[in-house]
Structure formats: C-alpha cells, structure tokens
PDB file of N, CA and C in Angstrom:
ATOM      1  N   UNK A   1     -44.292  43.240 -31.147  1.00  0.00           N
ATOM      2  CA  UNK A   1     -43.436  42.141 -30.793  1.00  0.00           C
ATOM      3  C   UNK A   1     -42.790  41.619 -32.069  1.00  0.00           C
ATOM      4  N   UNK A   2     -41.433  41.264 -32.086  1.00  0.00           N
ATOM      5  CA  UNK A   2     -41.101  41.059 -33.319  1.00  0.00           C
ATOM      6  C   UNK A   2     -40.287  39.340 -32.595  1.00  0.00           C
ATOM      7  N   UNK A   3     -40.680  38.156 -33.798  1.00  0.00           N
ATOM      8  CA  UNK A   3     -40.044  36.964 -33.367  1.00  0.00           C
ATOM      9  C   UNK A   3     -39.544  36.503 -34.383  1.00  0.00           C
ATOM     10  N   UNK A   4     -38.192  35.762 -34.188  1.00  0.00           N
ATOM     11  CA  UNK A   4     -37.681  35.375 -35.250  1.00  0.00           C
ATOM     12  C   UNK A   4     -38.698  33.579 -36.121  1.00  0.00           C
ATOM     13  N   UNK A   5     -38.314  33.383 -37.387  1.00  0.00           N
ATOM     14  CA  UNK A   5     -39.524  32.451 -37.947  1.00  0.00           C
ATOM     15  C   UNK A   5     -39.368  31.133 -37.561  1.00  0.00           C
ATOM     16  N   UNK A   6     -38.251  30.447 -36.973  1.00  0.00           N
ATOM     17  CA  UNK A   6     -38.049  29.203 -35.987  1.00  0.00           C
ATOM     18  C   UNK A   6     -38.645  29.642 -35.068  1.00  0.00           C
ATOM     19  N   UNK A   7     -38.918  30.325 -34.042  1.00  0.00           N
ATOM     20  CA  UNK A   7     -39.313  30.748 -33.246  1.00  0.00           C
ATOM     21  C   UNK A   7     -41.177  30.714 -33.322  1.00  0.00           C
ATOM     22  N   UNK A   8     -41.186  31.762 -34.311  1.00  0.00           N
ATOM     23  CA  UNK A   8     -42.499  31.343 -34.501  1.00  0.00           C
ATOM     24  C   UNK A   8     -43.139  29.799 -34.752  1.00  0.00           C
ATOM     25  N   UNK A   9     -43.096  29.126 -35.653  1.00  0.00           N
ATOM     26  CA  UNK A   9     -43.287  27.770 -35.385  1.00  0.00           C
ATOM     27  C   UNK A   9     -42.959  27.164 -34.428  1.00  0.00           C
ATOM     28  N   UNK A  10     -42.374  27.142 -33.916  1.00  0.00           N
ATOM     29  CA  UNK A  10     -42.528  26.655 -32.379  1.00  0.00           C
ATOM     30  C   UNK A  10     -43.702  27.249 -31.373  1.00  0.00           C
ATOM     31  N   UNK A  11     -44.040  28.576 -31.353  1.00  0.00           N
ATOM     32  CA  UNK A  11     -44.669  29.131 -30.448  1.00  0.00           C
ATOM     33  C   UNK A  11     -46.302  29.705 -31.449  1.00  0.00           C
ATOM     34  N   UNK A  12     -46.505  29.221 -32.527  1.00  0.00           N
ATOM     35  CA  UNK A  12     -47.370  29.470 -33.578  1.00  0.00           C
ATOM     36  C   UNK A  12     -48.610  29.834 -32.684  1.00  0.00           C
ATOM     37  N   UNK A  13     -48.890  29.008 -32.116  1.00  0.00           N
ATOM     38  CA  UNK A  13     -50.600  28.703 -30.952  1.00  0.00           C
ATOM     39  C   UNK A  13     -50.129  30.563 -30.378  1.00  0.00           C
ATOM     40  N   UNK A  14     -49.389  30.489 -29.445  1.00  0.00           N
ATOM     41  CA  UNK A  14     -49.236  31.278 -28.557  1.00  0.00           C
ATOM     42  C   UNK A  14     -49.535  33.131 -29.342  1.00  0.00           C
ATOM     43  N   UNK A  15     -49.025  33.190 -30.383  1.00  0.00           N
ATOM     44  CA  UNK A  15     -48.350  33.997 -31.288  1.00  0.00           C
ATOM     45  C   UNK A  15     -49.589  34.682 -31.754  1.00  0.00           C
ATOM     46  N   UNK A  16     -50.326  33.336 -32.314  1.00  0.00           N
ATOM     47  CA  UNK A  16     -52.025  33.848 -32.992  1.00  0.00           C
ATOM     48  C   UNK A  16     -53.002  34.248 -31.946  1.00  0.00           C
ATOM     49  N   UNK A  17     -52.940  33.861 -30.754  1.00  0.00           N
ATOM     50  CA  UNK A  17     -53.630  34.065 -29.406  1.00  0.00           C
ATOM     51  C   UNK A  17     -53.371  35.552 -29.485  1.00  0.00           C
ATOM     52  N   UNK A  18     -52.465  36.280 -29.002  1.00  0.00           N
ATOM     53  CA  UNK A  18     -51.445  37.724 -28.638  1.00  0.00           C
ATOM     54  C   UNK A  18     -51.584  38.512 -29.936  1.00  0.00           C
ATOM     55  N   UNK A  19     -52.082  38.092 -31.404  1.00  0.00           N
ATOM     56  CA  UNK A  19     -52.439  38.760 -32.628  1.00  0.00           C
ATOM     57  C   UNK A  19     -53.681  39.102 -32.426  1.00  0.00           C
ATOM     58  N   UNK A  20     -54.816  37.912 -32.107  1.00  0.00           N
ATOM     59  CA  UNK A  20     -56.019  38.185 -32.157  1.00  0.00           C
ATOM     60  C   UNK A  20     -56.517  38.872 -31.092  1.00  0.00           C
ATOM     61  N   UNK A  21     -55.690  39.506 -30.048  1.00  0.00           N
ATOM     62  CA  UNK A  21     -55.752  40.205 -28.411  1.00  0.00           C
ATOM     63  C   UNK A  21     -55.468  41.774 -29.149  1.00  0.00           C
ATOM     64  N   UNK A  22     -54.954  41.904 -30.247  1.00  0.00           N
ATOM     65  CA  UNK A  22     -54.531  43.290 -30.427  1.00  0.00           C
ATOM     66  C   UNK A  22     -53.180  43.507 -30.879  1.00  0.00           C
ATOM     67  N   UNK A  23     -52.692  42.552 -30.814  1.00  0.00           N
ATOM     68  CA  UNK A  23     -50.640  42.925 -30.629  1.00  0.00           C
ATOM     69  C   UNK A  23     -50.567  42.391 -32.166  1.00  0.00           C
ATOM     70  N   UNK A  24     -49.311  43.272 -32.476  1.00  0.00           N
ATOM     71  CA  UNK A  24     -49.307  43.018 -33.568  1.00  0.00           C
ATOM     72  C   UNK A  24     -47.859  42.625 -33.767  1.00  0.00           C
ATOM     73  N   UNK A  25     -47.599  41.215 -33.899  1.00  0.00           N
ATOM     74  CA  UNK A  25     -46.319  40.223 -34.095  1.00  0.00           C
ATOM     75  C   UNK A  25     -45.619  40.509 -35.714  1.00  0.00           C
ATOM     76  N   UNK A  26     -44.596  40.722 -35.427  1.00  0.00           N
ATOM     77  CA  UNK A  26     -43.666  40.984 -37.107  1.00  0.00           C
ATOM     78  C   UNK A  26     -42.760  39.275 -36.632  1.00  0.00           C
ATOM     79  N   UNK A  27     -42.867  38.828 -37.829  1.00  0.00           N
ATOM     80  CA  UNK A  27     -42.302  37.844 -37.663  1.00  0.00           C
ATOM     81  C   UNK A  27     -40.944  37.942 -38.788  1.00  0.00           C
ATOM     82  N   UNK A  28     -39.788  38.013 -38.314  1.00  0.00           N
ATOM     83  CA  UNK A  28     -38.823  38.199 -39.260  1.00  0.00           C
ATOM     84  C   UNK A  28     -37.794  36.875 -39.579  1.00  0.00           C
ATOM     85  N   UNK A  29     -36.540  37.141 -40.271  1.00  0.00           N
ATOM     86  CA  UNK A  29     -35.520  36.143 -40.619  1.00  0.00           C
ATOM     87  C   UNK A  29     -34.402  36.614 -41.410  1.00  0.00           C
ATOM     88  N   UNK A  30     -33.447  36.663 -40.467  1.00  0.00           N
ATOM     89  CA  UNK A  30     -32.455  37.289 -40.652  1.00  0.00           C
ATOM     90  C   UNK A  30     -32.463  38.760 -39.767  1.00  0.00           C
ATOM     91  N   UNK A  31     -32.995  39.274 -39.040  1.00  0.00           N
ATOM     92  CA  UNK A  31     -33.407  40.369 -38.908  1.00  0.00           C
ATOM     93  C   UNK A  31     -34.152  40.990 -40.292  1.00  0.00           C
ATOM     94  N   UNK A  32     -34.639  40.440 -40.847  1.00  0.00           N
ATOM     95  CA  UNK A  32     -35.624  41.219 -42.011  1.00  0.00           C
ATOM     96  C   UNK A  32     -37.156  40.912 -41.967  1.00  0.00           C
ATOM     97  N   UNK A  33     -38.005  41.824 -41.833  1.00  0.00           N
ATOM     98  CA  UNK A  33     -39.372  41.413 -41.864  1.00  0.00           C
ATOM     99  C   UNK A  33     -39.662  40.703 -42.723  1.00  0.00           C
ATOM    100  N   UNK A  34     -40.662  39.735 -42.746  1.00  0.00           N
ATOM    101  CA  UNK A  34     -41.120  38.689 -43.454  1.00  0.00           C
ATOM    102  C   UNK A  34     -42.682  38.534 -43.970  1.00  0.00           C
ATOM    103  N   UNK A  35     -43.299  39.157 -42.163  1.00  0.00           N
ATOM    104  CA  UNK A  35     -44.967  38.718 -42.465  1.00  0.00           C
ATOM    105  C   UNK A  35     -45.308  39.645 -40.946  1.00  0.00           C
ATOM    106  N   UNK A  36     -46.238  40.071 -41.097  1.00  0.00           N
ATOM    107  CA  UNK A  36     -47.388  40.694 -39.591  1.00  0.00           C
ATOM    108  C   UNK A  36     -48.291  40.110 -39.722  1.00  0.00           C
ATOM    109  N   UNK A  37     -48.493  39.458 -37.963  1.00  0.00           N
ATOM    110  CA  UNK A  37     -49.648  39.005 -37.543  1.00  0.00           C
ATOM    111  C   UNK A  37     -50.136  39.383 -37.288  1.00  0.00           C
ATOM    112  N   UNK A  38     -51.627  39.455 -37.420  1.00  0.00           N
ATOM    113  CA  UNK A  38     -52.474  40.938 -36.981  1.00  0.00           C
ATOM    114  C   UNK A  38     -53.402  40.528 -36.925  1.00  0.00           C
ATOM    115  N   UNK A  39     -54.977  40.470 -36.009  1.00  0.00           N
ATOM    116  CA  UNK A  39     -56.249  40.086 -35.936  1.00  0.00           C
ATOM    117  C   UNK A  39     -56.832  40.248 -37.168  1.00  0.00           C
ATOM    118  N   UNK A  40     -57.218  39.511 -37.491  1.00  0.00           N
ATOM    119  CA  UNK A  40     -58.428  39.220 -38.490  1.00  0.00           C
ATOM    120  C   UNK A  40     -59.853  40.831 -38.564  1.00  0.00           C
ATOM    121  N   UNK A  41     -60.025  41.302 -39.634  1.00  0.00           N
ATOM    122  CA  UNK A  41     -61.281  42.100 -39.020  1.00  0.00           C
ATOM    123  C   UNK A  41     -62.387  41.422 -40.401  1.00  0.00           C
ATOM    124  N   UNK A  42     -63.592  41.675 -39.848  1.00  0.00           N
ATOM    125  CA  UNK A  42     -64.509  41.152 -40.635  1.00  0.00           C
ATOM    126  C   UNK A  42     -65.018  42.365 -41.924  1.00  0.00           C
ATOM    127  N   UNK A  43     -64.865  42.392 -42.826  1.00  0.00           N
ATOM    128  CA  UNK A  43     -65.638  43.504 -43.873  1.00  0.00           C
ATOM    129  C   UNK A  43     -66.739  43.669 -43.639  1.00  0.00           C
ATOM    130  N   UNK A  44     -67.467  43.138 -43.884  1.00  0.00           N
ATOM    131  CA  UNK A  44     -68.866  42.853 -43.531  1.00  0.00           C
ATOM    132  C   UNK A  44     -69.710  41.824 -43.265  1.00  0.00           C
ATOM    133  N   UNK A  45     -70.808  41.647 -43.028  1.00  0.00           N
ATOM    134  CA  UNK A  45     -71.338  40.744 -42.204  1.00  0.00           C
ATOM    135  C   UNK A  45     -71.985  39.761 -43.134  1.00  0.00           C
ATOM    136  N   UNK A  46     -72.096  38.669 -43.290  1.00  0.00           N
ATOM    137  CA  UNK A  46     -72.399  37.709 -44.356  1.00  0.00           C
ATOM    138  C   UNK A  46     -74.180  38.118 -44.301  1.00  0.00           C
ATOM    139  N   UNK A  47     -74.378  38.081 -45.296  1.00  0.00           N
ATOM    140  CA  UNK A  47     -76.073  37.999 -45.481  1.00  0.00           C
ATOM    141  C   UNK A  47     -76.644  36.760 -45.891  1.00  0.00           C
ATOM    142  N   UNK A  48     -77.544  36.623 -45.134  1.00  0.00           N
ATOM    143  CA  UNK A  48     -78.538  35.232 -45.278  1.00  0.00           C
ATOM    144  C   UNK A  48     -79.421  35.158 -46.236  1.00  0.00           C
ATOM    145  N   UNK A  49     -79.766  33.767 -46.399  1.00  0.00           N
ATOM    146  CA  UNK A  49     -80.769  34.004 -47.873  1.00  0.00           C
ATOM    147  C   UNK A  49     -80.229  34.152 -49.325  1.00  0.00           C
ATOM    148  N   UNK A  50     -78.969  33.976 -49.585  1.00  0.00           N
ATOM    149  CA  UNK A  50     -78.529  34.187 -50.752  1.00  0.00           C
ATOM    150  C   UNK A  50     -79.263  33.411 -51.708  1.00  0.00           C
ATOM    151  N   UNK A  51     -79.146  32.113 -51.390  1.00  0.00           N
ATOM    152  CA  UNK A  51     -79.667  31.412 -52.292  1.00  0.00           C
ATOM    153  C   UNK A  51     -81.200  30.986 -52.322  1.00  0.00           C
ATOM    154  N   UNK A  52     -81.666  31.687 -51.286  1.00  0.00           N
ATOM    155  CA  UNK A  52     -83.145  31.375 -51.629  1.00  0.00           C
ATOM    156  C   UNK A  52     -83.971  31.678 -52.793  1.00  0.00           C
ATOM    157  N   UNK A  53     -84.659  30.357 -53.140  1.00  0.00           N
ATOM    158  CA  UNK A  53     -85.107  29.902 -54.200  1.00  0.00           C
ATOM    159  C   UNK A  53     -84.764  29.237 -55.564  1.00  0.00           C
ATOM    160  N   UNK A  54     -83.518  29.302 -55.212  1.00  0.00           N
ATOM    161  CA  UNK A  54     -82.396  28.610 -56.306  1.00  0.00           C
ATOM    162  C   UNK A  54     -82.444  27.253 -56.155  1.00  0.00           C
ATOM    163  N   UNK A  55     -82.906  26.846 -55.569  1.00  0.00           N
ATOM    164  CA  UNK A  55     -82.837  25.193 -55.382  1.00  0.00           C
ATOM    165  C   UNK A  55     -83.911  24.549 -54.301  1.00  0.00           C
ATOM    166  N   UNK A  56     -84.883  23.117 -54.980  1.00  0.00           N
ATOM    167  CA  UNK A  56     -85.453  22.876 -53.408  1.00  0.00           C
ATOM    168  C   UNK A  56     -85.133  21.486 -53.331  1.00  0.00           C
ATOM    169  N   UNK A  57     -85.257  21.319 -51.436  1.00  0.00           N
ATOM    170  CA  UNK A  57     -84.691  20.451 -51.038  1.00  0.00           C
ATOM    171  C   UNK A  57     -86.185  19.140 -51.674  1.00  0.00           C
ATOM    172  N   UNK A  58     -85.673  18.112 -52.031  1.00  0.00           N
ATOM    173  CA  UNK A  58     -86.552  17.088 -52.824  1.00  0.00           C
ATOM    174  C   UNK A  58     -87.097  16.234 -51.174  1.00  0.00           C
ATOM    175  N   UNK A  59     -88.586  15.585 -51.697  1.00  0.00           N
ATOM    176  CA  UNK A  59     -89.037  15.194 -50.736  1.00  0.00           C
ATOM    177  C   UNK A  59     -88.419  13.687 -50.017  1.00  0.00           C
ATOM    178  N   UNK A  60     -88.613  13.402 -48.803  1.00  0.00           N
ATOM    179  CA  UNK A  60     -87.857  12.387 -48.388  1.00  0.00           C
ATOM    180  C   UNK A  60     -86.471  12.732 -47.764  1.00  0.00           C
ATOM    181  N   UNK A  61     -86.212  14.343 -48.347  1.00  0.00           N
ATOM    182  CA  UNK A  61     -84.348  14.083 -48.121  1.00  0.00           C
ATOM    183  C   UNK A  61     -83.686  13.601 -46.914  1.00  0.00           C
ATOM    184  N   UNK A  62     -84.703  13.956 -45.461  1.00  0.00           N
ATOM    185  CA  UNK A  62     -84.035  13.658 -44.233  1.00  0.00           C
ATOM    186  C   UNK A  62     -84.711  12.006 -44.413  1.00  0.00           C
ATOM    187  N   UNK A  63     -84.914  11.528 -44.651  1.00  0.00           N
ATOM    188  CA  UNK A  63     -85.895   9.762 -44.234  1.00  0.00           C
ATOM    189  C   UNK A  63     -84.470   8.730 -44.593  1.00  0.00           C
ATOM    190  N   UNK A  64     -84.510   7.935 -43.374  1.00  0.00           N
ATOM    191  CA  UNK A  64     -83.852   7.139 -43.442  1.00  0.00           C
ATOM    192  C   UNK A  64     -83.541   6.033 -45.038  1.00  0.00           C
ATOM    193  N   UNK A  65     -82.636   5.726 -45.165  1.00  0.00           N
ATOM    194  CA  UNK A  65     -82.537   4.947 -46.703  1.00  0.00           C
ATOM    195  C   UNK A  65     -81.785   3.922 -46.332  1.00  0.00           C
ATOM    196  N   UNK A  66     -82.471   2.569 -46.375  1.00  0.00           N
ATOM    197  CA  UNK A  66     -82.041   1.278 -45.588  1.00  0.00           C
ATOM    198  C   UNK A  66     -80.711   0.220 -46.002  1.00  0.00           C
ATOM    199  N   UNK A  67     -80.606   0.988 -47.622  1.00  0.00           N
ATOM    200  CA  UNK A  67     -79.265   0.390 -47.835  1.00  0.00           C
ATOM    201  C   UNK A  67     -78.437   1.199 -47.262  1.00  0.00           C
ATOM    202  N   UNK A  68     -78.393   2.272 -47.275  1.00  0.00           N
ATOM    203  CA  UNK A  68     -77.201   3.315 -46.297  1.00  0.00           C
ATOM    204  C   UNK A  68     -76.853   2.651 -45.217  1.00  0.00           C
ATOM    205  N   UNK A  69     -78.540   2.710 -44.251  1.00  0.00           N
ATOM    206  CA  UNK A  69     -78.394   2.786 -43.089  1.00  0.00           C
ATOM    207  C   UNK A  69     -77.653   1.110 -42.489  1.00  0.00           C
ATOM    208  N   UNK A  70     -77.700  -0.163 -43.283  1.00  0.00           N
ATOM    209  CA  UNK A  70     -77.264  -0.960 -43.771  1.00  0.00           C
ATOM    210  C   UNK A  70     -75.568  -1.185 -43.812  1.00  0.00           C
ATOM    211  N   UNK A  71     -75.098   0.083 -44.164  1.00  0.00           N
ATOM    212  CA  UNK A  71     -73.431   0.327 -43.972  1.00  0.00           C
ATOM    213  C   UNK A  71     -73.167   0.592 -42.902  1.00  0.00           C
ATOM    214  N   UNK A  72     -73.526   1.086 -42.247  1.00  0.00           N
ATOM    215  CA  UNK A  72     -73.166   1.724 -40.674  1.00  0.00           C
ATOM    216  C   UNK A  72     -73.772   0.935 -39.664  1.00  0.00           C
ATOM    217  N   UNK A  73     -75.125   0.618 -39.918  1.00  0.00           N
ATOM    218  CA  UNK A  73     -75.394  -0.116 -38.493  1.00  0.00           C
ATOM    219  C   UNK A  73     -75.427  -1.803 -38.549  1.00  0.00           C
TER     220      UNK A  73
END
C-alpha cells in the first residue's frame, strides 16, 4: 500500500494497525518514497536476571514513610 505523508498523519492509528497485520505501507511525498512501515520483529528475547546481584533492595523499602504518606493523604 503506498500513502501519500498528509495522508498518513491523518490516518497514522489505522496505517500502524495494517503494518503490524503484515502489509507493508510505503509512505511517500511527491510521489517519492520516504519511509516503510513494516511490523516490528523481535531479535531476541530479553533475558532475565541481568542484574542479579548488583544491587540489594535496603530493608524497609516497601513500609510506609509518614511524611510521604502525609503529602497525599
């Protein structure tokens, strides 16, 4: 699908929907290509644990702290 770039901003939502389905949108101006929209693919899969042991959480961290809690309630 090729759309001109007024076009695209106007229809931006619609455009990224129909990219991430498979279709692959040339978005031009002037009749000259500009940019392809194209689904996202992932490289690889994030790994967990990176930072374990690099840092620990100090005691208390979740416990309420009454001047805070003082601002908000």
């Amino acid at each position: 699908m090729t759309v001109n770039i007024t076009e695209a901003k106007a229809t931006f939502s619609e455009l990224v929907a129909r990219a991430s389905s498979g279709e692959r949108v040339v978005i031009v101006k002037n009749n000259l290509p500009l940019a392809d929209l194209v689904p996202h693919t992932i490289e690889k899969p994030r790994e967990l644990g990176l930072a374990k042991g690099l840092f620990t959480v100090p005691e208390g961290f979740d416990e309420s702290d009454p001047e805070t809690a003082g601002i908000f309630y």
